[in-house]
Each structure stands twice: as C-alpha cells, then as structure tokens.
C-alpha atoms as a PDB file:
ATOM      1  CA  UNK A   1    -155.233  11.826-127.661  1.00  0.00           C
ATOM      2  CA  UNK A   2    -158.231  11.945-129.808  1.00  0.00           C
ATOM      3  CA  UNK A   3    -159.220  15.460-128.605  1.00  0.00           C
ATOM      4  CA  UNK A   4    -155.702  16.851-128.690  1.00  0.00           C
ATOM      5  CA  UNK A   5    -154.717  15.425-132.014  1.00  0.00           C
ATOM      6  CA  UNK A   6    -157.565  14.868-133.952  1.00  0.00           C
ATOM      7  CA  UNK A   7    -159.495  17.461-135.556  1.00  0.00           C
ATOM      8  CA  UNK A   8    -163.200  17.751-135.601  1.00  0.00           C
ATOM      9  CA  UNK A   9    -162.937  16.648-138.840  1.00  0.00           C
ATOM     10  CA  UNK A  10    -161.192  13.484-138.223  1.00  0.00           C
ATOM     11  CA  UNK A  11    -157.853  14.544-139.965  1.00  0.00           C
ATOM     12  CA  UNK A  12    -154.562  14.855-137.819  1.00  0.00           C
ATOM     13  CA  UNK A  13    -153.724  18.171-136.373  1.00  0.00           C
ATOM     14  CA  UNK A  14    -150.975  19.879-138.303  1.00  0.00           C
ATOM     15  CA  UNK A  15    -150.002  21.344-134.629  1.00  0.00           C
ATOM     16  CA  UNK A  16    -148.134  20.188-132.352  1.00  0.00           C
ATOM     17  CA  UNK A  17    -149.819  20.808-129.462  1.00  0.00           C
ATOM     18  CA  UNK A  18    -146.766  20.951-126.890  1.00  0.00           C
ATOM     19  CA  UNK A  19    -145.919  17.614-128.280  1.00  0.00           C
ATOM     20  CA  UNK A  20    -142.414  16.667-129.122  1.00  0.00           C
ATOM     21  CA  UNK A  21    -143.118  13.622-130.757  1.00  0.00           C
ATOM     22  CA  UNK A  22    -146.574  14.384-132.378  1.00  0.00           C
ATOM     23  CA  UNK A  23    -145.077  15.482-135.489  1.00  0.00           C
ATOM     24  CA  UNK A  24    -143.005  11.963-136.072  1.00  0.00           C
ATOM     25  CA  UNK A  25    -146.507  10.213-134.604  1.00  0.00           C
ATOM     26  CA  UNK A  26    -148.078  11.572-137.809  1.00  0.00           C
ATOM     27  CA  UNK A  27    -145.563  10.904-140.685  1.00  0.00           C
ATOM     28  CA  UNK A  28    -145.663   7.464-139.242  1.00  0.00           C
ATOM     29  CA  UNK A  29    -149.284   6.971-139.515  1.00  0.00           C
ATOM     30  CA  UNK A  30    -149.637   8.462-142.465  1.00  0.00           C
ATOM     31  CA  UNK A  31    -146.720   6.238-144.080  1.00  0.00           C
ATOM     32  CA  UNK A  32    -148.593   3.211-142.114  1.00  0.00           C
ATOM     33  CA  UNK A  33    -151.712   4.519-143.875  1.00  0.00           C
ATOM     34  CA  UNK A  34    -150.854   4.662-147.353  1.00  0.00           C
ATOM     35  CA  UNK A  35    -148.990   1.452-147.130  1.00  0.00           C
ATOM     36  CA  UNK A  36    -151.471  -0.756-145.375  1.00  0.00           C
ATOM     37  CA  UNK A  37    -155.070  -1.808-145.970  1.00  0.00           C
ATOM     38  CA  UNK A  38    -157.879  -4.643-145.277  1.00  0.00           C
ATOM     39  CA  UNK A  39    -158.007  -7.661-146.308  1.00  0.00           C
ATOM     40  CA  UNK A  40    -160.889 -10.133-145.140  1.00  0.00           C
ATOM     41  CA  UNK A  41    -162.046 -12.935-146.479  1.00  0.00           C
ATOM     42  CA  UNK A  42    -164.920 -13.410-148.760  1.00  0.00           C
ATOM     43  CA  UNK A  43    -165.987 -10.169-147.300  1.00  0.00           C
ATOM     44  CA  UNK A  44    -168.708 -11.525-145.637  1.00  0.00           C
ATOM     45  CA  UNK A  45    -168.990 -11.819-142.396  1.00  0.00           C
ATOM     46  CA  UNK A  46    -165.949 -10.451-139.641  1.00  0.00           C
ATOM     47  CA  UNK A  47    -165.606 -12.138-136.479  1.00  0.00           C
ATOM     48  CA  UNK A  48    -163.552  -9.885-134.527  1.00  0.00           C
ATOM     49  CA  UNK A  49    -163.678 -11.719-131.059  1.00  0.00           C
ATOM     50  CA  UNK A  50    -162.566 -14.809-132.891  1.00  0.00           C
ATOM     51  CA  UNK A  51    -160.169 -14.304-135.657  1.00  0.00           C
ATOM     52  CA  UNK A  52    -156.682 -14.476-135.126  1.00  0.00           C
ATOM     53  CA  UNK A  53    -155.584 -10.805-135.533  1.00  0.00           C
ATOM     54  CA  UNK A  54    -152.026 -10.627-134.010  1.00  0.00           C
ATOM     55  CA  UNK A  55    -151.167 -13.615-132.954  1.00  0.00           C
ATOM     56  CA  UNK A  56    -152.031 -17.672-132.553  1.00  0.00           C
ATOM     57  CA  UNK A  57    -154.697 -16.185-129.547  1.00  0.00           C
ATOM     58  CA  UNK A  58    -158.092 -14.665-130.206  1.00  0.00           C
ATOM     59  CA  UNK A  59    -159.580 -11.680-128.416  1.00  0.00           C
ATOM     60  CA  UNK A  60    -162.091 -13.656-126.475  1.00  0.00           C
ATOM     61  CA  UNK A  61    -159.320 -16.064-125.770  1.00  0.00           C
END
C-alpha cells in the first residue's frame, strides 16, 4: 500500500491508482488525523510491548 499510495514524500496520493475505495481511505485518514493525537504520560519513557494500547492485553501478552 505504501508504494501505491504514498508518495515519496510521505503525503497521500491524490490518485487513485485503480482504486475504488482509495479516495474514501484518504478523507478518512485525514479526518482521523486532524481529530486524533498522542497522549503519553509524563512523556518520558513509552513502553510499547507493555502498555495497554487497545485493549485489557499487552503486545507481548
């Protein structure tokens, strides 16, 4: 997906690509982008194999 829909750039293609969905892909991202953003902690340290992301589970578990 990454070298059909991304641009070298890193932005989202514009074109479709022979995609018929690509174009509602993007407005969705983008939406989820604007609307979304991080929020850990005290900022200092990330433990990404241990936090609970998603759900009551951790990655490692």
């Amino acid at each position: 997906m990454r070298a059909k829909f991304i641009s070298k750039s890193g932005s989202f293609s514009r074109i479709t690509k022979g995609s018929s969905i690509w174009a509602c892909v993007r407005r969705a991202i983008e939406d989820v982008r604007a609307h979304s953003g991080w929020v850990i902690g005290n900022g200092a340290s990330i433990d990404l194999w241990r936090g609970n992301w998603c759900s009551s589970f951790s990655l490692k578990d």
